[in-house]
PDB file of N, CA and C in Angstrom:
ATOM      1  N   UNK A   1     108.998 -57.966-162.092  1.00  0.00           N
ATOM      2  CA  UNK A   1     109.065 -57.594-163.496  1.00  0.00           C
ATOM      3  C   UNK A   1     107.659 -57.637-164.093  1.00  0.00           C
ATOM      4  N   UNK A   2     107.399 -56.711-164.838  1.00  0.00           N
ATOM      5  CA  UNK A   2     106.036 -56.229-165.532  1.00  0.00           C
ATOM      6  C   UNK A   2     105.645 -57.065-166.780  1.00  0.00           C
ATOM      7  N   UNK A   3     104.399 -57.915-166.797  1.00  0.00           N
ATOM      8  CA  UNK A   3     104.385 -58.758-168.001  1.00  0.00           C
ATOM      9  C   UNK A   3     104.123 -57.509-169.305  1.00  0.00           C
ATOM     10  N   UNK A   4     104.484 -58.153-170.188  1.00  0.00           N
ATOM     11  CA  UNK A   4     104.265 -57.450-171.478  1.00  0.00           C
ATOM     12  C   UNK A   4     102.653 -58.178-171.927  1.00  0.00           C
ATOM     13  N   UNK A   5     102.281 -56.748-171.937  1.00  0.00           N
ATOM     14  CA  UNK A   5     101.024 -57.227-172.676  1.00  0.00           C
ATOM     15  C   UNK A   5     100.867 -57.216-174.147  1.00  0.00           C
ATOM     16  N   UNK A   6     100.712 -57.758-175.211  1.00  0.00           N
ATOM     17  CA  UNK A   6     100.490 -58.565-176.191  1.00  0.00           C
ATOM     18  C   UNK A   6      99.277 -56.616-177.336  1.00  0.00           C
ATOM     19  N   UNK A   7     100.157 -56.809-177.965  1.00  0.00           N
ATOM     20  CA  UNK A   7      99.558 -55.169-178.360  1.00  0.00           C
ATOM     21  C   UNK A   7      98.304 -55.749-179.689  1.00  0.00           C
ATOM     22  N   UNK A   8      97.149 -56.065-179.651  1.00  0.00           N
ATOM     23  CA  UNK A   8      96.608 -55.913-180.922  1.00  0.00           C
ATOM     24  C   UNK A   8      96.045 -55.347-181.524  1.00  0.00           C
ATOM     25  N   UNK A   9      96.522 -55.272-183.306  1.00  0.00           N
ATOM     26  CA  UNK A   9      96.418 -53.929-184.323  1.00  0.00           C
ATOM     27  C   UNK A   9      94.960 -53.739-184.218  1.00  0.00           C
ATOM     28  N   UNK A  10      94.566 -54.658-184.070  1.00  0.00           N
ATOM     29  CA  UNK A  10      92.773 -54.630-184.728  1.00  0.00           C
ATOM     30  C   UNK A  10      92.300 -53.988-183.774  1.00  0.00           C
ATOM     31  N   UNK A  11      92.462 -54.242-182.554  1.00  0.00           N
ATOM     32  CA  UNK A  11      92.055 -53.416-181.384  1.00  0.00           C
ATOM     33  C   UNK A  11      92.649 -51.632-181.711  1.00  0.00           C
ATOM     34  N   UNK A  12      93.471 -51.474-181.875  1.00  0.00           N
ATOM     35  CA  UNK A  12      94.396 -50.227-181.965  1.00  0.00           C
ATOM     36  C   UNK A  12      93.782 -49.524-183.029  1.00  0.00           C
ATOM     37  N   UNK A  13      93.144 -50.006-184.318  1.00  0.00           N
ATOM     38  CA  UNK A  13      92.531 -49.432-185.472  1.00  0.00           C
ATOM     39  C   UNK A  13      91.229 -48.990-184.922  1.00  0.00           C
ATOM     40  N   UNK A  14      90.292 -50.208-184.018  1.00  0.00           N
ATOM     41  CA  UNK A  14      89.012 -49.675-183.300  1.00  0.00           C
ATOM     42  C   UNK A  14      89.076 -48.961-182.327  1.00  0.00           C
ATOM     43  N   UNK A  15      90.492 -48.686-181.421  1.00  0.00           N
ATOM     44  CA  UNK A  15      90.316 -47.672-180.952  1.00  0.00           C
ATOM     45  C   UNK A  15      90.290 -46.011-181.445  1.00  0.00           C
ATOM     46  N   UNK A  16      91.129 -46.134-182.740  1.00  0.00           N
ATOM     47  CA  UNK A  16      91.497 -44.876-182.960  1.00  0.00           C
ATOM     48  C   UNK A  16      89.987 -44.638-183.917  1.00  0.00           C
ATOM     49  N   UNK A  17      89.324 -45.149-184.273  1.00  0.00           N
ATOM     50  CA  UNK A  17      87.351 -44.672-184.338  1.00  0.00           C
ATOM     51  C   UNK A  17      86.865 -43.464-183.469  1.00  0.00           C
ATOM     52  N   UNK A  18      87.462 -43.411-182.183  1.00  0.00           N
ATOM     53  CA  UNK A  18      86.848 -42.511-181.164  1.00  0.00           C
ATOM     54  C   UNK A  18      87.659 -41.161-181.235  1.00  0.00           C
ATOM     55  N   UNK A  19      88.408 -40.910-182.188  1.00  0.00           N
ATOM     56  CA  UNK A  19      89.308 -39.927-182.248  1.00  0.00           C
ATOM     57  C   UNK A  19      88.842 -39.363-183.494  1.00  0.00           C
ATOM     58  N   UNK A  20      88.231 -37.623-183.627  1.00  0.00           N
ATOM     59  CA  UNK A  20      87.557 -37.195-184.586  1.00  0.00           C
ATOM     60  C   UNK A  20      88.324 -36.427-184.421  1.00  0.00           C
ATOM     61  N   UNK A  21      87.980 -36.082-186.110  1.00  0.00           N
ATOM     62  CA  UNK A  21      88.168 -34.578-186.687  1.00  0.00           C
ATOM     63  C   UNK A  21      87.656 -33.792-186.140  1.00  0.00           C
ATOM     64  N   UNK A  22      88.375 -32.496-185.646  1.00  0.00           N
ATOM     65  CA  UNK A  22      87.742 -31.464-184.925  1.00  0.00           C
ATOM     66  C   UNK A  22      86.849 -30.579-185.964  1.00  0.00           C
ATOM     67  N   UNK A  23      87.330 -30.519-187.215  1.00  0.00           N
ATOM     68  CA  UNK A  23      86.469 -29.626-188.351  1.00  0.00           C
ATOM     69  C   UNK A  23      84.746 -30.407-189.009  1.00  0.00           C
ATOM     70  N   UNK A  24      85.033 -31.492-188.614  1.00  0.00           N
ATOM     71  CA  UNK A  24      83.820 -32.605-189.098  1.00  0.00           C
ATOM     72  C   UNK A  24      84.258 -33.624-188.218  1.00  0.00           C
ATOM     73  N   UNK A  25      82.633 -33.524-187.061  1.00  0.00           N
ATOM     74  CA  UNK A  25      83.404 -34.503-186.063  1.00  0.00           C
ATOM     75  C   UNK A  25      83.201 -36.175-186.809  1.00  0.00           C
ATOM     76  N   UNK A  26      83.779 -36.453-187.748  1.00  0.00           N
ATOM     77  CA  UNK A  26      84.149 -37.824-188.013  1.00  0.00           C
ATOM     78  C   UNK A  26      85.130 -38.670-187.828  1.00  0.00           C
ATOM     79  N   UNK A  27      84.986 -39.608-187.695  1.00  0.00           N
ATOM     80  CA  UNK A  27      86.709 -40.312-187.334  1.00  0.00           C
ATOM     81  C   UNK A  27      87.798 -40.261-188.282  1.00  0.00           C
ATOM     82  N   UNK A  28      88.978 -40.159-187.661  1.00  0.00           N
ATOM     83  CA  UNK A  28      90.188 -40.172-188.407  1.00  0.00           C
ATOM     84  C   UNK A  28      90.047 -41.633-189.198  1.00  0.00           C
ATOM     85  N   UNK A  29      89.908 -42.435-189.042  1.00  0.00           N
ATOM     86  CA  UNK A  29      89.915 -43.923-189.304  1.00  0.00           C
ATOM     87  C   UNK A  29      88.587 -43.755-190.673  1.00  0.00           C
ATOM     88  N   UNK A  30      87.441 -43.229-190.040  1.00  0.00           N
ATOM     89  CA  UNK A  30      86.566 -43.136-191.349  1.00  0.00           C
ATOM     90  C   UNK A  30      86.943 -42.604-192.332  1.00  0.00           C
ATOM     91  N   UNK A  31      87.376 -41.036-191.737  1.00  0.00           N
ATOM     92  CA  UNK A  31      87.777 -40.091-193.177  1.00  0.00           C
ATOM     93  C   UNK A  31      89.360 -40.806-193.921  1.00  0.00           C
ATOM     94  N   UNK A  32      89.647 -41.820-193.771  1.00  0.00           N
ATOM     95  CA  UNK A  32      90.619 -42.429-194.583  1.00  0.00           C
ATOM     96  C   UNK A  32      92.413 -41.590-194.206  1.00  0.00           C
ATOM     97  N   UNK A  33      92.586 -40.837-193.035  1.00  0.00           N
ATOM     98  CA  UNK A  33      93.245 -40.041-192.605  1.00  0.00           C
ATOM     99  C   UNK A  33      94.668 -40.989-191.997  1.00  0.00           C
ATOM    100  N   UNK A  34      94.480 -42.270-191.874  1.00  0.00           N
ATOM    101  CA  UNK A  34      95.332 -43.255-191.422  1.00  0.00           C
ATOM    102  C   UNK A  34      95.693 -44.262-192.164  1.00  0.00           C
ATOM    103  N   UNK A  35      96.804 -43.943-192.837  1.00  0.00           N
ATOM    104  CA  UNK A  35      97.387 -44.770-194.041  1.00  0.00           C
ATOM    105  C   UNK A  35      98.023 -46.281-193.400  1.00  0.00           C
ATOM    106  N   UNK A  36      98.605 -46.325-192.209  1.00  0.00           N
ATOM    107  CA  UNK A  36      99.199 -47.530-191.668  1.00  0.00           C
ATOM    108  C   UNK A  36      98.803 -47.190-190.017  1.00  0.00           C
ATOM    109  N   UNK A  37      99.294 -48.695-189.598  1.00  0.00           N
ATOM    110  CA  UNK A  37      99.451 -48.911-188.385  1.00  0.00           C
ATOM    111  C   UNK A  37     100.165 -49.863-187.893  1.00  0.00           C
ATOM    112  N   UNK A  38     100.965 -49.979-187.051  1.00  0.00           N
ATOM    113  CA  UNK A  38     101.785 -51.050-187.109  1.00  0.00           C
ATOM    114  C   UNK A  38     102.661 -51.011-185.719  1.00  0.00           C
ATOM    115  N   UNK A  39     103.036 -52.133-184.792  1.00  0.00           N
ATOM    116  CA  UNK A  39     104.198 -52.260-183.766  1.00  0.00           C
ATOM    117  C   UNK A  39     105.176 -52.854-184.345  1.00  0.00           C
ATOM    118  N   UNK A  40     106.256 -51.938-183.679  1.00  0.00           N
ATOM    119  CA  UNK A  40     107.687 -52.070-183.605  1.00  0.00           C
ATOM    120  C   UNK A  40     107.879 -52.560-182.574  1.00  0.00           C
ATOM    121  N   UNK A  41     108.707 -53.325-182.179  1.00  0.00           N
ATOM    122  CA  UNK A  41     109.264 -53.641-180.690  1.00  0.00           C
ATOM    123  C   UNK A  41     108.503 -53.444-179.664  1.00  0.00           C
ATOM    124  N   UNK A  42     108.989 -53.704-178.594  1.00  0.00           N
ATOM    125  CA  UNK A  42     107.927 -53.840-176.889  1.00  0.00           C
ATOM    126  C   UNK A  42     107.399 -52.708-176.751  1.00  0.00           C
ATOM    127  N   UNK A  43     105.474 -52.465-176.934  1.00  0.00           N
ATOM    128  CA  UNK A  43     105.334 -51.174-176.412  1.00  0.00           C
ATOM    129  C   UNK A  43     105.400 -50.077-177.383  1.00  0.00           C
ATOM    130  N   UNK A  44     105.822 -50.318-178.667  1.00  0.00           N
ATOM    131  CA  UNK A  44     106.207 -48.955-179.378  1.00  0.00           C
ATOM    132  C   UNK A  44     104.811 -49.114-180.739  1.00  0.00           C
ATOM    133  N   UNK A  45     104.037 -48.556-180.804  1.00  0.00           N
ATOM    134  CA  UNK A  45     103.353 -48.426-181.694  1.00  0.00           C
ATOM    135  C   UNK A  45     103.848 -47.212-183.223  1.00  0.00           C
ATOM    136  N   UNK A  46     103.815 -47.590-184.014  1.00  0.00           N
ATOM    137  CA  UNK A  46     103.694 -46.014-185.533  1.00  0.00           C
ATOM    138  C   UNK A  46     102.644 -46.222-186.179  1.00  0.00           C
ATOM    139  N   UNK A  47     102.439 -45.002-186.632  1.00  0.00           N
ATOM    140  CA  UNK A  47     101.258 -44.341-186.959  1.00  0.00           C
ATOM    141  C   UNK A  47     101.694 -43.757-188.485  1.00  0.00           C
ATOM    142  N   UNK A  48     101.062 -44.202-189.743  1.00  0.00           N
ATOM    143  CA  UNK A  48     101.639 -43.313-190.614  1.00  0.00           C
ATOM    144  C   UNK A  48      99.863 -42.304-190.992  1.00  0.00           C
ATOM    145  N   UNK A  49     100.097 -41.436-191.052  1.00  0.00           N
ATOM    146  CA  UNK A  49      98.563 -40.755-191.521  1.00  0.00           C
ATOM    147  C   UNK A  49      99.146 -39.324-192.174  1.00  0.00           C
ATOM    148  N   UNK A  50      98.204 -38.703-192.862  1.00  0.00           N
ATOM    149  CA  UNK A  50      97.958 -38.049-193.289  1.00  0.00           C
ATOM    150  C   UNK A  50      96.884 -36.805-192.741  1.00  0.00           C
ATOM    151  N   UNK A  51      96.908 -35.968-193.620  1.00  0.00           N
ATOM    152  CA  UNK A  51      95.534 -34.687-193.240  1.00  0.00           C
ATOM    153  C   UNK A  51      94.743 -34.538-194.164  1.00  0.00           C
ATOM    154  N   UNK A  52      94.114 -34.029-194.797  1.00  0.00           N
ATOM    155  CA  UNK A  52      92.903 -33.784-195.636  1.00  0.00           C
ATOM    156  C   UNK A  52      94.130 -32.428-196.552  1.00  0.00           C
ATOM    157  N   UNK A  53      94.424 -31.476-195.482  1.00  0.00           N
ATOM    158  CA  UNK A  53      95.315 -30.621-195.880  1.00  0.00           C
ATOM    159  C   UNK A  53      96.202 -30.147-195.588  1.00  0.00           C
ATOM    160  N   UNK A  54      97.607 -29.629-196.457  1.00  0.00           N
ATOM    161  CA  UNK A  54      98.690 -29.242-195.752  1.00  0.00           C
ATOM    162  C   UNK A  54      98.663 -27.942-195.148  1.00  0.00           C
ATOM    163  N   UNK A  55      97.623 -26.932-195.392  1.00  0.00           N
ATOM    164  CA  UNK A  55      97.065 -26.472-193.624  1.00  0.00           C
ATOM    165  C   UNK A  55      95.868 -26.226-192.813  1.00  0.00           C
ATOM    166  N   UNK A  56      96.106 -27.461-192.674  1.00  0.00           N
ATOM    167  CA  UNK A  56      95.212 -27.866-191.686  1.00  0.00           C
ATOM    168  C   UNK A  56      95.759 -27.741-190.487  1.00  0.00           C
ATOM    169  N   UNK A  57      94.790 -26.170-189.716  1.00  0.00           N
ATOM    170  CA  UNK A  57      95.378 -25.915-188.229  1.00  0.00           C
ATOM    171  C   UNK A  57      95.075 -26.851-186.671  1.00  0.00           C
ATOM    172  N   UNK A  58      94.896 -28.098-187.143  1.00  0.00           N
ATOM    173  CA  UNK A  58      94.446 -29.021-186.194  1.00  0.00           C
ATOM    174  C   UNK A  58      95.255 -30.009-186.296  1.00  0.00           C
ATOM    175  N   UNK A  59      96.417 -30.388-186.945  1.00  0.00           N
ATOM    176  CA  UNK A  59      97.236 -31.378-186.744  1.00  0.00           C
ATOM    177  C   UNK A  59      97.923 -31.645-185.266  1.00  0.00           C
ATOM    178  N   UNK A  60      98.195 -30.661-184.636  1.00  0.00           N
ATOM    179  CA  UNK A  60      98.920 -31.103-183.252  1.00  0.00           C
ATOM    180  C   UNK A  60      97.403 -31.558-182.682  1.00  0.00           C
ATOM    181  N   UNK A  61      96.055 -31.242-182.830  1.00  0.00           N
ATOM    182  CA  UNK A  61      95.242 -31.458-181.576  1.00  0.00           C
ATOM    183  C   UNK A  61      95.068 -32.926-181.993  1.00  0.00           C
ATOM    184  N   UNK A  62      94.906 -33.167-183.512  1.00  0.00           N
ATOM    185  CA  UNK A  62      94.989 -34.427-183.486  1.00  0.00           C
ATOM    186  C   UNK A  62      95.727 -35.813-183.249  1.00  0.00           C
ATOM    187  N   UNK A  63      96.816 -35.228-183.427  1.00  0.00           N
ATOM    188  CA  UNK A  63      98.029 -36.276-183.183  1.00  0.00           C
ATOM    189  C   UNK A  63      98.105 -36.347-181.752  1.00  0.00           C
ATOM    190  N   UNK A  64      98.028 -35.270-180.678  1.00  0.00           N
ATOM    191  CA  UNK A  64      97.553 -35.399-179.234  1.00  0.00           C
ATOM    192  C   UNK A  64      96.645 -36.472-178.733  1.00  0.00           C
ATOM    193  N   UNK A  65      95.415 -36.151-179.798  1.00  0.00           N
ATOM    194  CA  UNK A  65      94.094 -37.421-179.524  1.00  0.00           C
ATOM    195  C   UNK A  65      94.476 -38.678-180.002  1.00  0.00           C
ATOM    196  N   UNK A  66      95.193 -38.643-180.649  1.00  0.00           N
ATOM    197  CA  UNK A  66      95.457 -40.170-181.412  1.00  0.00           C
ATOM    198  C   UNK A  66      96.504 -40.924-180.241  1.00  0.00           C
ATOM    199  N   UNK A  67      97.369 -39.906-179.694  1.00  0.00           N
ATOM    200  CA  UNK A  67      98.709 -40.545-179.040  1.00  0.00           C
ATOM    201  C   UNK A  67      97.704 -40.967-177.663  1.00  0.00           C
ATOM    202  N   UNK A  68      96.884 -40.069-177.242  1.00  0.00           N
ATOM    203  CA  UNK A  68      96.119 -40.467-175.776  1.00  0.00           C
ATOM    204  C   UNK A  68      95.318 -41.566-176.369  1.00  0.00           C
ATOM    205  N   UNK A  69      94.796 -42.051-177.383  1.00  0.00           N
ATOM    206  CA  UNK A  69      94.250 -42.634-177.531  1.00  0.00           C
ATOM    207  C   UNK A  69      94.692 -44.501-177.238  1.00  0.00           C
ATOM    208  N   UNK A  70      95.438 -44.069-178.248  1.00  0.00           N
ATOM    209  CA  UNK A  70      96.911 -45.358-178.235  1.00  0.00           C
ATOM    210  C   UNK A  70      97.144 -45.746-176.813  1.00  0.00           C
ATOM    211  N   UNK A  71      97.783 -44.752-175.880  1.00  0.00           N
ATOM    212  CA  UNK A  71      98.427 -45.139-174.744  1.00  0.00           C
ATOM    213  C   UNK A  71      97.898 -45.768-173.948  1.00  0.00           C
ATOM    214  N   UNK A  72      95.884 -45.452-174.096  1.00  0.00           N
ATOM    215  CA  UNK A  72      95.351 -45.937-172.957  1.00  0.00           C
ATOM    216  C   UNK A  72      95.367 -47.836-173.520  1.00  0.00           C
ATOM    217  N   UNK A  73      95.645 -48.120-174.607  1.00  0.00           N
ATOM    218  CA  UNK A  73      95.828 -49.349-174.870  1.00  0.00           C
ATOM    219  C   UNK A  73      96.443 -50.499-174.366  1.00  0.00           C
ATOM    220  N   UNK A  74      96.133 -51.627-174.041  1.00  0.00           N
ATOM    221  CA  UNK A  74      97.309 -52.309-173.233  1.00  0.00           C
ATOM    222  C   UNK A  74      98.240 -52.850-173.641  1.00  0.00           C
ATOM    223  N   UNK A  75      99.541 -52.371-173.086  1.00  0.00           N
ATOM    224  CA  UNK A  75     100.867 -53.068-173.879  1.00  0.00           C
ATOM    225  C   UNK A  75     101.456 -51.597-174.420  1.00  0.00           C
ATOM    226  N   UNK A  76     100.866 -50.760-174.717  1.00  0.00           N
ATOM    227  CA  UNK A  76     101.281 -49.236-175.673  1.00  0.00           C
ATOM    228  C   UNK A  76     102.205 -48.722-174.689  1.00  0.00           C
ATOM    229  N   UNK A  77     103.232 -48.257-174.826  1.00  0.00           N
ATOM    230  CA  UNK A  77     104.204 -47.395-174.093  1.00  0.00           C
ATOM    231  C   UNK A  77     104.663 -46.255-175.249  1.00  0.00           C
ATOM    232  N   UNK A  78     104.739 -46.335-175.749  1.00  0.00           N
ATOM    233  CA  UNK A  78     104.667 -44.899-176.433  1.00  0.00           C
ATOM    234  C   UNK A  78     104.570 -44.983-178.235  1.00  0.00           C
ATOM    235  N   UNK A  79     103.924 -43.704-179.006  1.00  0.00           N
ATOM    236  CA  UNK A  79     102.941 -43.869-179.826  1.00  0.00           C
ATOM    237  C   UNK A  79     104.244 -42.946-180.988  1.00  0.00           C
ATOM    238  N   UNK A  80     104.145 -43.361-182.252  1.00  0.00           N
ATOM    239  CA  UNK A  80     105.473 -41.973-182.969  1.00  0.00           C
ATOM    240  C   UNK A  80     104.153 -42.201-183.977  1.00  0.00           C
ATOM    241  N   UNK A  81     103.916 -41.057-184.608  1.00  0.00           N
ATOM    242  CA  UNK A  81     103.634 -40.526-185.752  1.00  0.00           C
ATOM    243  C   UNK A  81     103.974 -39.835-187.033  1.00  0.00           C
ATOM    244  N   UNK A  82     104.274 -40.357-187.695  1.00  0.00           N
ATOM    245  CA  UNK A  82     104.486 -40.325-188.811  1.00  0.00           C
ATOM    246  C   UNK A  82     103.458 -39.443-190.217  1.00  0.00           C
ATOM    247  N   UNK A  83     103.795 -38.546-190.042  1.00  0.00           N
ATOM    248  CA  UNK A  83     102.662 -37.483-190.993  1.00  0.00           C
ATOM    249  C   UNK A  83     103.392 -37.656-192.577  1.00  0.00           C
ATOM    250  N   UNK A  84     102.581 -37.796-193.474  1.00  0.00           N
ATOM    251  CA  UNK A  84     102.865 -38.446-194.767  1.00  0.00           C
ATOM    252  C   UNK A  84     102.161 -37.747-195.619  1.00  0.00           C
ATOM    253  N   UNK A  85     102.833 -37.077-196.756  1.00  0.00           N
ATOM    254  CA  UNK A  85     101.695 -36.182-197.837  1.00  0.00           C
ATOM    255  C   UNK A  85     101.808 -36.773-198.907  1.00  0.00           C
ATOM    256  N   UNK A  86     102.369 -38.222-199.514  1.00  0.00           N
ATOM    257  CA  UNK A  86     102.304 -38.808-200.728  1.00  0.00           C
ATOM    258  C   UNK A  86     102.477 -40.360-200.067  1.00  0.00           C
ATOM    259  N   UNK A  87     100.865 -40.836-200.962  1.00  0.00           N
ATOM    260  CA  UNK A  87      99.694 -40.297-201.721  1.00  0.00           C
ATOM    261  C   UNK A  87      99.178 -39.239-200.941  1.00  0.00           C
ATOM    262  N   UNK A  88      98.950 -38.165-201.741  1.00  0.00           N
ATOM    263  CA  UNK A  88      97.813 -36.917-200.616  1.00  0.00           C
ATOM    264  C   UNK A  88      96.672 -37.650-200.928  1.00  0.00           C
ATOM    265  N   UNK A  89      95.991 -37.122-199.501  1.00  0.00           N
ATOM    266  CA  UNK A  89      94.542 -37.740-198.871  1.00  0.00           C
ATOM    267  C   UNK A  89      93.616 -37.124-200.350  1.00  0.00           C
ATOM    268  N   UNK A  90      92.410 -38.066-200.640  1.00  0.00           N
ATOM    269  CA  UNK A  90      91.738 -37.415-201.612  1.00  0.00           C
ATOM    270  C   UNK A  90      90.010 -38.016-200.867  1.00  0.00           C
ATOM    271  N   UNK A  91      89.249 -37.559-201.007  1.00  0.00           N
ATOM    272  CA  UNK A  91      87.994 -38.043-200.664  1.00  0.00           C
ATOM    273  C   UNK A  91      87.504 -39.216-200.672  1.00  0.00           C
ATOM    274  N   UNK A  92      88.087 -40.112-201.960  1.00  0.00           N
ATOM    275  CA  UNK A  92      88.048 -41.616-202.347  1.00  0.00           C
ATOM    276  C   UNK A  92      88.725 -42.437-200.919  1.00  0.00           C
ATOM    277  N   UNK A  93      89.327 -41.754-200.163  1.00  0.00           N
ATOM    278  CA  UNK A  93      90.325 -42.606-199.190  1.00  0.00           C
ATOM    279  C   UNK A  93      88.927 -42.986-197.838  1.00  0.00           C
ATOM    280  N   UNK A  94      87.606 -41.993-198.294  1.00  0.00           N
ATOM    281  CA  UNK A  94      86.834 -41.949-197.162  1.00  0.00           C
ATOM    282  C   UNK A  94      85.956 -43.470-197.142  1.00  0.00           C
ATOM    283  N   UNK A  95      85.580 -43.867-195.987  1.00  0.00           N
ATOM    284  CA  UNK A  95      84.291 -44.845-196.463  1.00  0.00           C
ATOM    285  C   UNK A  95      83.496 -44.495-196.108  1.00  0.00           C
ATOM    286  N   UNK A  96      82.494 -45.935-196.462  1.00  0.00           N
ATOM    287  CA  UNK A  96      80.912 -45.174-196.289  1.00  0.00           C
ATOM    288  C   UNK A  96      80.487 -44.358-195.803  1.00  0.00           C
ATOM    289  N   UNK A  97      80.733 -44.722-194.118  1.00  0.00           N
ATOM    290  CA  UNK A  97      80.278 -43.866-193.210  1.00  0.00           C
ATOM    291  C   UNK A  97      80.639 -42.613-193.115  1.00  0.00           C
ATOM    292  N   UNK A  98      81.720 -42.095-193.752  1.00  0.00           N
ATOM    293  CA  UNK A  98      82.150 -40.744-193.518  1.00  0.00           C
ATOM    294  C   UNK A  98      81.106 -40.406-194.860  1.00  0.00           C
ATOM    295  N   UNK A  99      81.003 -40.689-195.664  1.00  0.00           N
ATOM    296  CA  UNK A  99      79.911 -40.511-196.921  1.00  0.00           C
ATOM    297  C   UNK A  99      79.098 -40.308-196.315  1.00  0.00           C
ATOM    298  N   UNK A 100      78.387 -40.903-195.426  1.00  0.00           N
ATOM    299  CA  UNK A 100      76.976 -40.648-195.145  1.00  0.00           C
ATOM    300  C   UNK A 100      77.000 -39.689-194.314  1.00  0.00           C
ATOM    301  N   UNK A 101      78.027 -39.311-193.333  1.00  0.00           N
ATOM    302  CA  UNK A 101      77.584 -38.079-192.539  1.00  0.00           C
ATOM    303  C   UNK A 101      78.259 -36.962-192.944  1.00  0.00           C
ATOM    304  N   UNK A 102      78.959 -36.819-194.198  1.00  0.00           N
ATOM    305  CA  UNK A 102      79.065 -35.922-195.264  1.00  0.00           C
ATOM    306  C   UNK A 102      77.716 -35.640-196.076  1.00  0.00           C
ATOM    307  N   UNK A 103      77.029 -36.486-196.535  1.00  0.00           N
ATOM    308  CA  UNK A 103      76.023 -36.190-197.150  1.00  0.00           C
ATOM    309  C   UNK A 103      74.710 -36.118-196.015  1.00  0.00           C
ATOM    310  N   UNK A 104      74.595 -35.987-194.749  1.00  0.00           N
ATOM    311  CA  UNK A 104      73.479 -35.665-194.029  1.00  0.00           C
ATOM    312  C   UNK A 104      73.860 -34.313-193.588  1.00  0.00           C
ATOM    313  N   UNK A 105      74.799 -33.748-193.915  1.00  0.00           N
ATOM    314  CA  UNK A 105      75.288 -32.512-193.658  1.00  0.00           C
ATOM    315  C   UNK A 105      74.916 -31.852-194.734  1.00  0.00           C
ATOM    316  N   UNK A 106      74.528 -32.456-195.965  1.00  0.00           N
ATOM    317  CA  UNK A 106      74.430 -31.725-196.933  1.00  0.00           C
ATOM    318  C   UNK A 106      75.934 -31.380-197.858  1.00  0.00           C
ATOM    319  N   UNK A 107      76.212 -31.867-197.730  1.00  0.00           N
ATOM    320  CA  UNK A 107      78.186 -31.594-197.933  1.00  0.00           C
ATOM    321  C   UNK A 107      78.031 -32.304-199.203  1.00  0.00           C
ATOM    322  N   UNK A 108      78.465 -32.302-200.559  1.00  0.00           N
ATOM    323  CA  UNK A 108      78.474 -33.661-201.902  1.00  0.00           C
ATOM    324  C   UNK A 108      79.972 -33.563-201.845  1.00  0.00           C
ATOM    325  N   UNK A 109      80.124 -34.673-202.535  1.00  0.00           N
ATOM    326  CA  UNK A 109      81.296 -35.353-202.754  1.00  0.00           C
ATOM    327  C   UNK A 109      81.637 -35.537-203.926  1.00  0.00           C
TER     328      UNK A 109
END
């Protein structure tokens, strides 16, 4: 029998850092795009997030990157996502860092 490995959020939030926006490669986690995170039961991670916009033609590539992301985690057996449009995402949801490589782009806010 397979030990259960012990899932932690904090780890699971720093992983999902490496998972960018394909339109501005910034992180989902920076651009404020991930409203919750949280385990359910053995193995089961949810995801509540959002998009910048309701069409935005990159939602499946992202939720793809986020779920590979998750899985390679230890303890993760499978990832549900939860796409959420209230509160809609507003720029204020971003931090610093997405500020700053918004504004080295020349991009204002």
């Amino acid at each position: 029998m397979r030990e259960q490995a012990t899932i932690e959020v904090n780890r699971l939030w720093e992983a999902l850092r490496a998972v960018k926006d394909p339109e501005f490669p910034v992180s989902v986690v920076d651009l404020g795009l991930i409203y919750a995170l949280r385990v359910e039961g053995e193995g089961r991670v949810v995801v509540d997030m959002t998009y910048t916009s309701t069409a935005c033609g990159c939602m499946e590539w992202i939720e793809e990157d986020i779920r590979r992301c998750l899985l390679q985690e230890p303890g993760v057996e499978e990832v549900i996502i939860n796409v959420v449009w209230d509160p809609p995402w507003t720029k204020e949801r971003m931090n610093e860092a997405a500020r700053q490589r918004f504004r080295e782009w020349g991009i204002s806010l």
